[in-house]
Each structure stands twice: as structure tokens, then as C-alpha cells.
Protein backbone atom coordinates (compact mmCIF):
# COMPACT_ATOMS: atom_id res chain seq x y z
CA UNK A 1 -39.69 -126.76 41.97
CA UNK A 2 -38.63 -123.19 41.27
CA UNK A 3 -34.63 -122.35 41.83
CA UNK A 4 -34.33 -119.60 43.92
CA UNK A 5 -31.77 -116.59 42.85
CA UNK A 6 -29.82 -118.18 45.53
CA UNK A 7 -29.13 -121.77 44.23
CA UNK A 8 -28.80 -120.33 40.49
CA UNK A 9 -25.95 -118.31 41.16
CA UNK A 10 -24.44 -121.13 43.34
CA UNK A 11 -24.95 -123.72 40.41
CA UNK A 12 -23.19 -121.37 38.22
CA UNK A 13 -20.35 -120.93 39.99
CA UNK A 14 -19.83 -124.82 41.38
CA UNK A 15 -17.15 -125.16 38.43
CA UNK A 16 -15.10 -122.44 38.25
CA UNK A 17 -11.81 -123.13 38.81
CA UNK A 18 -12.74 -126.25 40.97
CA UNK A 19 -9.91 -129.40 40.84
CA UNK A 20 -11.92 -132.86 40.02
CA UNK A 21 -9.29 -134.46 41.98
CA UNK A 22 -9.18 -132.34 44.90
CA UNK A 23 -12.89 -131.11 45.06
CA UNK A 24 -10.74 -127.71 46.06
CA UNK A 25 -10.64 -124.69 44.03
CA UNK A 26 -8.02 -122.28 42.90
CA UNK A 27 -9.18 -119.08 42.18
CA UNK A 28 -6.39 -116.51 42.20
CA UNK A 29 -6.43 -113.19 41.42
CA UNK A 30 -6.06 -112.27 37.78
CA UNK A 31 -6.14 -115.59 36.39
CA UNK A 32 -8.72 -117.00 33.57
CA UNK A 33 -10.39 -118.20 36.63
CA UNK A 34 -10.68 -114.61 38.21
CA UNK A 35 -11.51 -113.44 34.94
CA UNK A 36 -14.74 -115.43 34.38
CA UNK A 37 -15.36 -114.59 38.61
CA UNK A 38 -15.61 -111.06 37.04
CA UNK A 39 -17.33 -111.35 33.79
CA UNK A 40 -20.29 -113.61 36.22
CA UNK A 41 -20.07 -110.93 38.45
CA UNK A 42 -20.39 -108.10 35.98
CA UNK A 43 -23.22 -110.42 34.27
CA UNK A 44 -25.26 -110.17 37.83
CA UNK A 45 -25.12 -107.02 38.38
CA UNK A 46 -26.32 -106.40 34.74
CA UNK A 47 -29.50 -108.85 35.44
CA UNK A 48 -30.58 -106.42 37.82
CA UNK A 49 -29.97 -102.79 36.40
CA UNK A 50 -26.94 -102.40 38.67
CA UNK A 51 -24.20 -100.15 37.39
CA UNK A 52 -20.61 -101.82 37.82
CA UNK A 53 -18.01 -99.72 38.54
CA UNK A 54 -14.00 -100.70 38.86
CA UNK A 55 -12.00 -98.43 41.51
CA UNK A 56 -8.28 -97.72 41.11
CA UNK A 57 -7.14 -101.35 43.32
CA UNK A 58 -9.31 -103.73 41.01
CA UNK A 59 -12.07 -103.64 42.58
CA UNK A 60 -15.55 -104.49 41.46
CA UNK A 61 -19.25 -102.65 42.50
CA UNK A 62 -22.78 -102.49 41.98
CA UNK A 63 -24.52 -99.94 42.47
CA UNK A 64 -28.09 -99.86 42.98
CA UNK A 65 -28.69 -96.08 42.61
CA UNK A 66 -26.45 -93.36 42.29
CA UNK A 67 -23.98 -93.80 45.24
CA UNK A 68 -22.81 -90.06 44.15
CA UNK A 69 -26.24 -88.72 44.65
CA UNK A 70 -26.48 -90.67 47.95
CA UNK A 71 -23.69 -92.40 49.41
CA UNK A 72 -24.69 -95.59 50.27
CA UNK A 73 -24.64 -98.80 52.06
CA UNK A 74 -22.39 -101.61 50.72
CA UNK A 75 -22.78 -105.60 51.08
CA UNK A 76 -20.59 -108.16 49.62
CA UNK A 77 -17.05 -110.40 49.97
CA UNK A 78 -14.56 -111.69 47.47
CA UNK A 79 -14.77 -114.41 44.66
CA UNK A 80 -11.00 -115.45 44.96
CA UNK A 81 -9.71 -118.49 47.00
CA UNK A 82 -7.10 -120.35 48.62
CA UNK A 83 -4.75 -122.99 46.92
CA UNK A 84 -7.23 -126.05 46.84
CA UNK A 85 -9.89 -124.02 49.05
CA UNK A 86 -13.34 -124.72 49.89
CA UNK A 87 -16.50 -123.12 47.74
CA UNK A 88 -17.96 -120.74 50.40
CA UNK A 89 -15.23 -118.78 51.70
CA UNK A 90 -15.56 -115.45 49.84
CA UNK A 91 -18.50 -116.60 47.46
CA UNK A 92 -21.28 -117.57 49.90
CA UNK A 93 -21.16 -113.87 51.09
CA UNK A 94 -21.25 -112.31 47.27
CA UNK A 95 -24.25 -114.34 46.28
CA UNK A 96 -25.86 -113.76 49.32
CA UNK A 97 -25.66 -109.91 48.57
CA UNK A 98 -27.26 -110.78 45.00
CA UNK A 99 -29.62 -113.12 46.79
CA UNK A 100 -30.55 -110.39 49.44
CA UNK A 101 -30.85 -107.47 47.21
CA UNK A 102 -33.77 -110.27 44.53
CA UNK A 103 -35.13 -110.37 48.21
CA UNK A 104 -35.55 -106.73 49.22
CA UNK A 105 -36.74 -105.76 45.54
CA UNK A 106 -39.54 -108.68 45.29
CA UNK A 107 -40.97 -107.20 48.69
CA UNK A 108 -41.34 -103.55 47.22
CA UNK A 109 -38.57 -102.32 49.08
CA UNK A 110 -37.32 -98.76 47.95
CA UNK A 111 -34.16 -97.16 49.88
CA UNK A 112 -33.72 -94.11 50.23
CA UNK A 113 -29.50 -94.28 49.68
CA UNK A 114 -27.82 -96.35 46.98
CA UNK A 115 -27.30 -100.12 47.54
CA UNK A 116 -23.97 -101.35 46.68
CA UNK A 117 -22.44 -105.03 46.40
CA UNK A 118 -18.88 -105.21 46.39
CA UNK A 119 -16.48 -107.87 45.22
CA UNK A 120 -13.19 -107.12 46.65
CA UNK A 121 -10.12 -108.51 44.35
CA UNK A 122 -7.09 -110.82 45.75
CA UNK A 123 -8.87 -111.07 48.99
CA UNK A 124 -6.96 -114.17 49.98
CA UNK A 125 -3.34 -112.97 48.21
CA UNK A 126 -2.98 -116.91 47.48
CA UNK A 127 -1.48 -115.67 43.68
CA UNK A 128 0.94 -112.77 45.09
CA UNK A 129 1.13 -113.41 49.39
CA UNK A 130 -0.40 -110.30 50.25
CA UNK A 131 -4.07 -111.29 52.18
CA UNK A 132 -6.74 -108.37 50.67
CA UNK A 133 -4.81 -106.67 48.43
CA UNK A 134 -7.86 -105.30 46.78
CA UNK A 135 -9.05 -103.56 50.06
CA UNK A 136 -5.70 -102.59 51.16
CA UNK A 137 -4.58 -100.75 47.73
CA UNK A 138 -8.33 -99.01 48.01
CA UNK A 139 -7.33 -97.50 51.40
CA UNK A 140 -3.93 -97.05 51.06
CA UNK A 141 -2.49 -99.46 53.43
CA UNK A 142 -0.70 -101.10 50.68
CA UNK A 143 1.99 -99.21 48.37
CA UNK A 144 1.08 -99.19 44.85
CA UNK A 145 4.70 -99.86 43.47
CA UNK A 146 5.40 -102.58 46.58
CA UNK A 147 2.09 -103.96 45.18
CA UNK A 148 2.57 -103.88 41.42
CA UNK A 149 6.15 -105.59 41.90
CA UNK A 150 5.19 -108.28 44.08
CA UNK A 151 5.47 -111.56 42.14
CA UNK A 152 3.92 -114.92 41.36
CA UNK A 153 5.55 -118.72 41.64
CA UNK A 154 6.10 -118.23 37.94
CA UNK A 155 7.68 -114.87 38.42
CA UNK A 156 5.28 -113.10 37.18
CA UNK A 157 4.14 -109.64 38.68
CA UNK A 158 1.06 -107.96 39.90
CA UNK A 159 1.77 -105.21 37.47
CA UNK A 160 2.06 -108.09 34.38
CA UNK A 161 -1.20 -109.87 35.69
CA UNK A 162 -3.47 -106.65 35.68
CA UNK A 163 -1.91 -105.96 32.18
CA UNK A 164 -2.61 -109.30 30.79
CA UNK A 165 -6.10 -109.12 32.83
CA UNK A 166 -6.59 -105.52 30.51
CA UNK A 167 -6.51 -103.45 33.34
CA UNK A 168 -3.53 -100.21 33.40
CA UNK A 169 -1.21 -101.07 36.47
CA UNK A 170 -0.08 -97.18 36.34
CA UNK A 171 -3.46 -96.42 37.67
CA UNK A 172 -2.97 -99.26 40.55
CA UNK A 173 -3.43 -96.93 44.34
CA UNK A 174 -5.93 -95.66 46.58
CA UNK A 175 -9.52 -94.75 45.66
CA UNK A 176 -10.93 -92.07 48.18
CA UNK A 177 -13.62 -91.28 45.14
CA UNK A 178 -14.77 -94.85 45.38
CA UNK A 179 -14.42 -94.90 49.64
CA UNK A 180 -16.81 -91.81 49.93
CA UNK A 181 -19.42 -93.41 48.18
CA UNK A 182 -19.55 -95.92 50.94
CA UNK A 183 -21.54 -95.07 54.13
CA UNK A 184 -22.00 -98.30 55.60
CA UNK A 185 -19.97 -101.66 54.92
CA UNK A 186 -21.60 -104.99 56.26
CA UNK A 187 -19.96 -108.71 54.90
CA UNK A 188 -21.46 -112.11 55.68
CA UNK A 189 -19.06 -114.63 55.50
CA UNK A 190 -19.25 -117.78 56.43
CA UNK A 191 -17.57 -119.33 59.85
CA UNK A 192 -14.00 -120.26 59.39
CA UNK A 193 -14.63 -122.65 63.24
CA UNK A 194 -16.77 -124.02 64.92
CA UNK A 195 -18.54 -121.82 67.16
CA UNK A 196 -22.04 -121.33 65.56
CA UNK A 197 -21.84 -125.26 65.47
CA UNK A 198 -21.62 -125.65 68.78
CA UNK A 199 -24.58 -124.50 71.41
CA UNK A 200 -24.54 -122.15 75.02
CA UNK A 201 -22.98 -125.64 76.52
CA UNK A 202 -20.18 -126.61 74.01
CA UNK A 203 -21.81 -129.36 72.81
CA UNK A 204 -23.03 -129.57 68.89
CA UNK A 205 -25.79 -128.20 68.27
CA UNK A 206 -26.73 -127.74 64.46
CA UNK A 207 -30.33 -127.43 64.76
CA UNK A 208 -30.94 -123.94 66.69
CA UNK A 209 -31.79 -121.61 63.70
CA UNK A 210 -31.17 -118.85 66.04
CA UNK A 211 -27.48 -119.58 66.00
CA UNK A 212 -27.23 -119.91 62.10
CA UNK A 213 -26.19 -116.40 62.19
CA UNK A 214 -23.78 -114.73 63.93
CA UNK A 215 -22.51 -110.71 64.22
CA UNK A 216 -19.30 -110.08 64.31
CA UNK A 217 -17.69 -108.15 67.02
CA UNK A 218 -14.20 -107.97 65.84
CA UNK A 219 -10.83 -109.51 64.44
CA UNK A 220 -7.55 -110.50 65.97
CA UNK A 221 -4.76 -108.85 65.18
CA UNK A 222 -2.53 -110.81 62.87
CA UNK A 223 -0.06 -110.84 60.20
CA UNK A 224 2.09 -112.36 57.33
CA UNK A 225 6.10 -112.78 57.17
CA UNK A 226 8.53 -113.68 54.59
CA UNK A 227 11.27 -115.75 56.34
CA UNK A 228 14.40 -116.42 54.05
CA UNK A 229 17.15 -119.47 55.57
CA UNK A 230 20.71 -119.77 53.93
CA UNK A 231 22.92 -122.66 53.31
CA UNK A 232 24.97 -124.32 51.06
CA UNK A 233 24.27 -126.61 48.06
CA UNK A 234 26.28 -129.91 47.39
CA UNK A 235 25.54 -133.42 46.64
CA UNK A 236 22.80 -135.26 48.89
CA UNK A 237 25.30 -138.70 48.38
CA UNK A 238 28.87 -137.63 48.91
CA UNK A 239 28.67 -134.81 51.42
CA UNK A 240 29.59 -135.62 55.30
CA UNK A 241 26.72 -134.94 57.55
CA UNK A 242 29.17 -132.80 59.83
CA UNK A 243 30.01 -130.77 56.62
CA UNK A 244 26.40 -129.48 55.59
CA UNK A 245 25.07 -126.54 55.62
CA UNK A 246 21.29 -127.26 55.10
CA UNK A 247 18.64 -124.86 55.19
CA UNK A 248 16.03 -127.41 55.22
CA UNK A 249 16.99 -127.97 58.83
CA UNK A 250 16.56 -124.35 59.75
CA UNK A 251 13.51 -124.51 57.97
CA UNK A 252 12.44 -127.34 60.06
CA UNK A 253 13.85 -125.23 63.53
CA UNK A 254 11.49 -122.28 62.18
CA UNK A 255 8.43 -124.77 62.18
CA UNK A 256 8.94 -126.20 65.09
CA UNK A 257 9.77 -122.79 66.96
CA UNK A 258 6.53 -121.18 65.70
CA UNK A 259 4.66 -123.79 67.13
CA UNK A 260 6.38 -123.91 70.13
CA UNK A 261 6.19 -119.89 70.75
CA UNK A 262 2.79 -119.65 69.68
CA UNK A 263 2.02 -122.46 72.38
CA UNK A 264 3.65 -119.83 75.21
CA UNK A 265 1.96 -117.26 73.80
CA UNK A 266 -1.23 -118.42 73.75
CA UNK A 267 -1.74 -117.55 69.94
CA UNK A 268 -1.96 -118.97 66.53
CA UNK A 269 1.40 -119.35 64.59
CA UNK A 270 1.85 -121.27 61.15
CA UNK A 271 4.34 -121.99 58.54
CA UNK A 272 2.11 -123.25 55.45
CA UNK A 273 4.11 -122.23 52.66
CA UNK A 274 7.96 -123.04 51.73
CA UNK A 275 9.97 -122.96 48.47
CA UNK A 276 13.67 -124.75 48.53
CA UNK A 277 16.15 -124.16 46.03
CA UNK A 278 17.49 -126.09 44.27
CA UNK A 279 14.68 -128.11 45.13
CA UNK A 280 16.05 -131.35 44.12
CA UNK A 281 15.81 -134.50 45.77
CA UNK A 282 19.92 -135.40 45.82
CA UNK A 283 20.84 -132.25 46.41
CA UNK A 284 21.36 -129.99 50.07
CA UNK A 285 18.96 -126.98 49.75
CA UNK A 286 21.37 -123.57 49.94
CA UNK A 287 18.04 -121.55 50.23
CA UNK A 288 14.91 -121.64 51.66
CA UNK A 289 11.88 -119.15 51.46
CA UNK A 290 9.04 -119.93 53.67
CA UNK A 291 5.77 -117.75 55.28
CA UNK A 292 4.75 -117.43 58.73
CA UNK A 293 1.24 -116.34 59.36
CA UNK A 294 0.70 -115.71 63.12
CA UNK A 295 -2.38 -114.27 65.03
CA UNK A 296 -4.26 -114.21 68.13
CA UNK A 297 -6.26 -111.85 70.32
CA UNK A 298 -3.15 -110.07 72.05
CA UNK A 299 -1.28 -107.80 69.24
CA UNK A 300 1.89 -107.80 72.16
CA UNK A 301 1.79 -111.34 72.34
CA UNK A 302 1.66 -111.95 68.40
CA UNK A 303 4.48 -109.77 67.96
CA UNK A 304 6.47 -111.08 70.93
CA UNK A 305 6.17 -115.01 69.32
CA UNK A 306 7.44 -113.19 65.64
CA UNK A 307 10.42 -111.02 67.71
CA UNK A 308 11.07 -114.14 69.40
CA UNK A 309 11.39 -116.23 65.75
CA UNK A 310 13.02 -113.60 63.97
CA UNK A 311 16.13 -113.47 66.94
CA UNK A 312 16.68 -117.24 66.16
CA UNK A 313 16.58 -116.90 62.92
CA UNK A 314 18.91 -114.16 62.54
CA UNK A 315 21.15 -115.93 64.19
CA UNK A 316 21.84 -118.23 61.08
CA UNK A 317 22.09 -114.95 59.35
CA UNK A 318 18.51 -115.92 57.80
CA UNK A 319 15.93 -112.77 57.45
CA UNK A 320 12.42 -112.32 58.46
CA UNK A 321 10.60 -109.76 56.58
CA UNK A 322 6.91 -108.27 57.32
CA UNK A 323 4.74 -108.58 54.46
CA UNK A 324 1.56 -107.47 56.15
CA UNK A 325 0.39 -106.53 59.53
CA UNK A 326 -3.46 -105.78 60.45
CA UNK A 327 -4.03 -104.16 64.23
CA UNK A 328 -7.21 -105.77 66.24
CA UNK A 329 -10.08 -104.44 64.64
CA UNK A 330 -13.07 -104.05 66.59
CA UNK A 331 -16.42 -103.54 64.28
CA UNK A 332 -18.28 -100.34 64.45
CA UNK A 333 -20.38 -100.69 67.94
CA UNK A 334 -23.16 -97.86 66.59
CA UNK A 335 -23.37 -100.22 63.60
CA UNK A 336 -23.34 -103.77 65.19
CA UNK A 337 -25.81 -102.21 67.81
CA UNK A 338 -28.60 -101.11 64.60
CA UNK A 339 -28.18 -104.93 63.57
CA UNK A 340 -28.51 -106.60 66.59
CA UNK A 341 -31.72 -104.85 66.63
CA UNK A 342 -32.66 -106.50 63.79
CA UNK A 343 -31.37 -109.71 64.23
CA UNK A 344 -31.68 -110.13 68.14
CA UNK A 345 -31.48 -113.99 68.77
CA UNK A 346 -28.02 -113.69 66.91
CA UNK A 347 -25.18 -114.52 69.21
CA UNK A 348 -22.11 -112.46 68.34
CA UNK A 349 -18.93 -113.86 67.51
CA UNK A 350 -14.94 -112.67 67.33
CA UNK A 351 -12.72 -113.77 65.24
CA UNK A 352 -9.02 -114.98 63.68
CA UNK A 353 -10.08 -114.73 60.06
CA UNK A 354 -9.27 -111.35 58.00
CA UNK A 355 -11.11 -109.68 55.88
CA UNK A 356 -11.93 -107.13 53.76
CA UNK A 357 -14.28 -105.92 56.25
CA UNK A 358 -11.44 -105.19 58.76
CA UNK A 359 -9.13 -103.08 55.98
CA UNK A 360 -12.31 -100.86 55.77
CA UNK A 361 -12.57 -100.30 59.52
CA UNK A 362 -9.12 -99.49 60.25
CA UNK A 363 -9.82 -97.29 57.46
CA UNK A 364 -12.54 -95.58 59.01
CA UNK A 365 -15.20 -97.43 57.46
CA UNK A 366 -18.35 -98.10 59.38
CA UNK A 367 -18.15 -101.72 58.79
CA UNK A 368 -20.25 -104.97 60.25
CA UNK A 369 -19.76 -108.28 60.07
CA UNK A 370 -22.72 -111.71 59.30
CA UNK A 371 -21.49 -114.71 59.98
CA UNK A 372 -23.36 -118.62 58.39
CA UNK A 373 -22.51 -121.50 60.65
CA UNK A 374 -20.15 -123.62 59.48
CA UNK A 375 -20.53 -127.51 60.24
CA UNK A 376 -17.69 -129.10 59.62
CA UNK A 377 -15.52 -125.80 61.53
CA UNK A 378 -13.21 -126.33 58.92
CA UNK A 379 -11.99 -123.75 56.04
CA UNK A 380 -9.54 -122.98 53.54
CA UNK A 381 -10.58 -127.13 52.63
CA UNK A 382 -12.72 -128.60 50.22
CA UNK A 383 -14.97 -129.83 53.39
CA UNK A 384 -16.32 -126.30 54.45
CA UNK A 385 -19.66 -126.20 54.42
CA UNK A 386 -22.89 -124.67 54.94
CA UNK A 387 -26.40 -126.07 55.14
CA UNK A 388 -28.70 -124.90 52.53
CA UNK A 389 -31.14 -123.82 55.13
CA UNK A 390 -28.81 -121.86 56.77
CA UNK A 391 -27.49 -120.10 53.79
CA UNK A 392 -30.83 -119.17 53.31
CA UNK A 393 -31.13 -117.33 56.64
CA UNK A 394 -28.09 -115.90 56.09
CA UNK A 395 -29.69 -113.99 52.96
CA UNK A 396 -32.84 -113.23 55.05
CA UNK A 397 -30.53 -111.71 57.59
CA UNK A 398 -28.41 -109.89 55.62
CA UNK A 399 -31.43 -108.40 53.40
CA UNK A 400 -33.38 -107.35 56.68
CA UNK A 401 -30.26 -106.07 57.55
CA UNK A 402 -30.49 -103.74 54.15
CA UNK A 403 -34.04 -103.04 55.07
CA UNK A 404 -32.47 -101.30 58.02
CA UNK A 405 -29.88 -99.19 56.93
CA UNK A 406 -30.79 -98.45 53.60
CA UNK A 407 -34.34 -97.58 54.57
């Protein structure tokens, strides 16, 4: 049997940067990994007489036409992942937009804009903490020189990575060139929960192919924080309990507290992410770093639980910085409207998750949202998943959905 476009791509990419141990893959952001993510990318878009073009935040497009000529409509995700992540987070929705662009040209189609796909660098920030860098430099919600200093567990910056990854950090900032070329910006992802898994009644149902794909109405508001503890170091056998100062136990208070205020709150707080110095197993930690992501569909309440943190934490005389905060972005209803047209057995679906797709909004993108059922309604994990069948209808959507707008 023939491979489709579809399965190619996905066969080619089933190694990069994937753990034998783990089945997980780590795919940060200028890294050899990253850099063979790009050169495949590049490599696609060649196959198919697409022009790639980098903007000034690392970006990568390709452009079917001359988006100058006629500003045009834009499909794609990232190729970067989570420590130990799962394969279709990011990927799924970039060889989709390959997959559905073979699909549109093999039925004659011939738009009357330019057809871009997009692959959007650092999406996840798992190398440098900062979640869609890429899209965020573009649209200058993200500083340039906060951006090129921020640094790596190895202490490395984002200004030394783009160097060593050949690319001029002193050109690192907003693109509004590569932003006007853009008139419509629709991502399929796949479903980071279990929603599309489960039918009207809340019972699994995995069979309906009319709930394989979703639109997106909108994302939470949410956020990242840098929390730093204090303490003291000394030796883990000859210092009194009643004479520590251990951050580790404020760390564990912070942990605990998040959980607890997010509970209240009815939102989503975690802590997945700590460094202790000195790190040693006989000795008391003096520091500790750690990152609270919280989230939920009430921006008050989110910041209320982080206000709340921060007022305990402060007073240990520890610090919580904001590294990132992204408003509740509801999609473009004009947008989501022309798709549901298209697609109208697809249920729509909110959701926790950020993306690219909601930098571009608050930006004043038009911007939509696909999203593939997800089985297992797990993600950032080896065990997400998508059926091949519904994959499939995922790239029939998303092409029809091309057929549409770029028509």
C-alpha cells in the first residue's frame, strides 16, 4: 500500500530527539534536535515549491505564493517539545498543514491569496522557561534583550543558542513585515484532555467521527512564575533540626499552598520545576528556584491564588517573579463562525493549553483553532495519542478549512 504524505512525514520525524528509555522526546529550541526540526522543515517546504522565509523571532514559513502580493492565510504549530514529551503536541498540527496543503493541490485547488505554513520556534520554552517565545518576540509581547539574556540549565543564553544555531541575536524583536503578510491564522493541535474522548453524556466515546474534530473557542488565561526560597547551607549530619534554615521546606510549603489555593479558587496551579543549591544529598539547601504555572478560566481568580502565594512567600523573604502572563483569549468569532460552516458536526471546545495561536490573537491576529481527539487525555507524556483515522480527518478538516478561506 501507498504511504500517504501524512504517514511519510510522521515516519520521518518518529526519531528525532526521541529517548529509547523514556519513549519521550526532548526537542528544545536551538538544539541539534531543533536544528534537524528545521532543516526537515525547510526540506518540506522545498518538496513543494514553497518559499521559506525566517522573521526577526526565529521563526520559520512557507509560503505558497507571494504573501506580499496577497497577504494570506497561515496554518501550522511548532516542532519543539516538552522535557520527555509526547510526539503530537506541536508536530501533529505542522504535518497536518503539509498533509492538507498535498491535499488541496491533488484536487486542483488554486487560491486566490498566498498559503502559508508556519512553524513557530520555542513554542513550549522547555530550553529557556518562557512558553512561545517565537510568537511572543514576533508580536512584541516579549522584550528582545529580556529574551536574548534569558538562560539555559547549563547557563547558556538565548542570545549564545541563536549564535551557535547561525542565526544574529542583534536582529532578535518584533516582525510587523512578517505579521502583515498574515490575514488569517488557523492551528490544529491536538487535545491536551479528554473532552473529544468523551461523548454528549460523559461517557467514552471514541468512535463518533463527528467528534474527532473540535474548534476552538478560546484559552484560559494563565501564566508562568519564577519563585526563589532562601536558607542556609550546613551539614545534613551535624546540624540540630531547631537550628536549620532549609529552603527545601519552603519549597515544600509553596507546593502544597499552590495546590491548596488553586483548590479555593477553582483553577489549575502547579509547581513542576525546582532547582536546589547546593543540591547535595548531606547538605541543607540555602537556595531554592522553582516555577509555578497557574491557569484557569477566571483571570481574577488566577491572579488572586498567585497574590495569595507570593504574600506567603514573601514572608520568608523569598521572591516571586512573573515570567509570563497571557489574558483569556477568545478566538476570532467572524473566523470560527466561516469554519463551523465548513465543519458543522464539529463540537467546539475551550481550553487551558497555550499556544501560539493565542499570542497572535491578543495581537490582533484573526486566529482559529482545530482540535484531534486525544484518547488517552493525557499530554506533555510519552502516552498522548491520536488515532490514525482521526489524524486523518484532522487533515481533511483543516484542508477544507483552506478551501474556505483561501478560496
Amino acid at each position: 500500500m501507498t504511504m500517504s504524505s501524512f504517514d511519510r512525514m510522521w515516519e520521518s520525524l518518529r526519531l528525532v530527539g526521541r529517548d529509547p528509555k523514556t519513549r519521550g522526546y526532548r526537542r528544545f529550541a536551538w538544539t541539534r534536535e531543533d536544528h534537524t526540526l528545521r532543516e526537515w522543515f525547510a526540506g518540506e517546504c522545498a518538496a513543494r515549491g514553497m518559499e521559506v522565509v525566517v522573521d526577526r523571532a526565529g521563526n520559520q514559513w512557507g509560503w505558497w505564493g507571494d504573501p506580499d502580493a496577497t497577504p494570506g492565510v497561515v496554518i501550522g504549530s511548532h516542532l519543539d517539545s516538552v522535557a520527555d514529551g509526547g510526539a503530537f503536541d506541536g508536530p501533529l498540527g505542522v504535518v497536518s498543514s503539509f498533509a492538507a496543503v498535498d491535499a488541496v493541490q491533488r484536487q486542483g485547488f488554486r487560491p486566490r491569496v498566498a498559503i502559508g505554513v508556519a512553524n513557530f520556534a520555542d513554542e513550549e520554552g522547555g530550553r529557556f522557561g518562557i512558553a512561545c517565545a517565537g510568537s511572543r518576540l514576533l508580536t512584541g509581547a516579549l522584550d528582545p534583550r529580556r529574551a536574548a539574556a534569558l538562560r539555559d540549565a547549563d547557563g547558556v543564553t538565548m542570545a549564545g543558542a541563536w549564535r551557535a544555531a547561525g542565526l544574529e541575536p542583534n536582529t532578535m524583536g518584533p516582525d510587523p513585515e512578517a505579521l502583515r503578510r498574515v490575514t488569517a491564522y488557523v492551528e490544529l493541535h491536538v487535545e491536551q484532555g479528554l473532552a473529544l474522548a468523551l461523548g454528549p453524556d460523559g461517557e467514552p466515546d471514541l468512535i463518533d467521527p463527528a467528534r474527532a474534530v473540535a474548534i476552538g473557542t478560546e484559552i484560559w488565561p494563565h501564566g508562568r512564575w519564577e519563585i526563589d526560597l532562601f536558607g542556609e547551607a550546613n551539614h545534613a549530619g551535624t546540624t540540630r533540626l531547631e537550628d536549620r534554615l532549609d529552603a527545601m521546606l519552603q519549597f515544600a510549603a509553596v507546593v502544597a499552598s499552590a495546590r491548596m489555593h488553586a483548590r479555593e479558587a477553582g483553577c489549575l496551579a502547579t509547581v513542576g520545576k525546582v532547582v536546589a543549591r547546593p543540591n547535595a544529598v548531606n547538605a541543607i539547601a540555602e537556595h531554592v528556584t522553582c516555577w509555578l504555572d497557574a491557569r484557569g478560566a477566571d483571570a481574577d481568580a488566577v491572579r488572586g491564588l498567585v497574590d495569595a502565594i507570593r504574600a506567603e512567600v514573601e514572608q520568608d523573604e523569598g521572591s516571586v517573579n512573573e515570567l509570563s502572563w497571557t489574558p483569556a483569549t477568545p478566538f476570532d468569532v467572524a473566523l470560527r463562525e466561516r469554519i463551523g460552516a465548513v465543519l458543522p458536526d464539529a463540537p467546539l471546545l475551550a481550553t487551558g493549553a497555550g499556544h501560539d495561536a493565542g499570542i497572535l490573537a491578543n495581537a490582533g491576529v484573526p486566529t482559529a483553532m482545530l482540535f484531534v481527539r486525544n484518547p488517552t487525555g493525557v499530554s506533555h507524556s510519552p502516552a498522548e495519542w491520536a488515532e490514525p483515522q482521526d489524524c486523518d480527518r484532522g487533515v481533511a478538516a483543516l484542508a477544507a478549512v483552506v478551501r474556505e478561506l483561501a478560496g
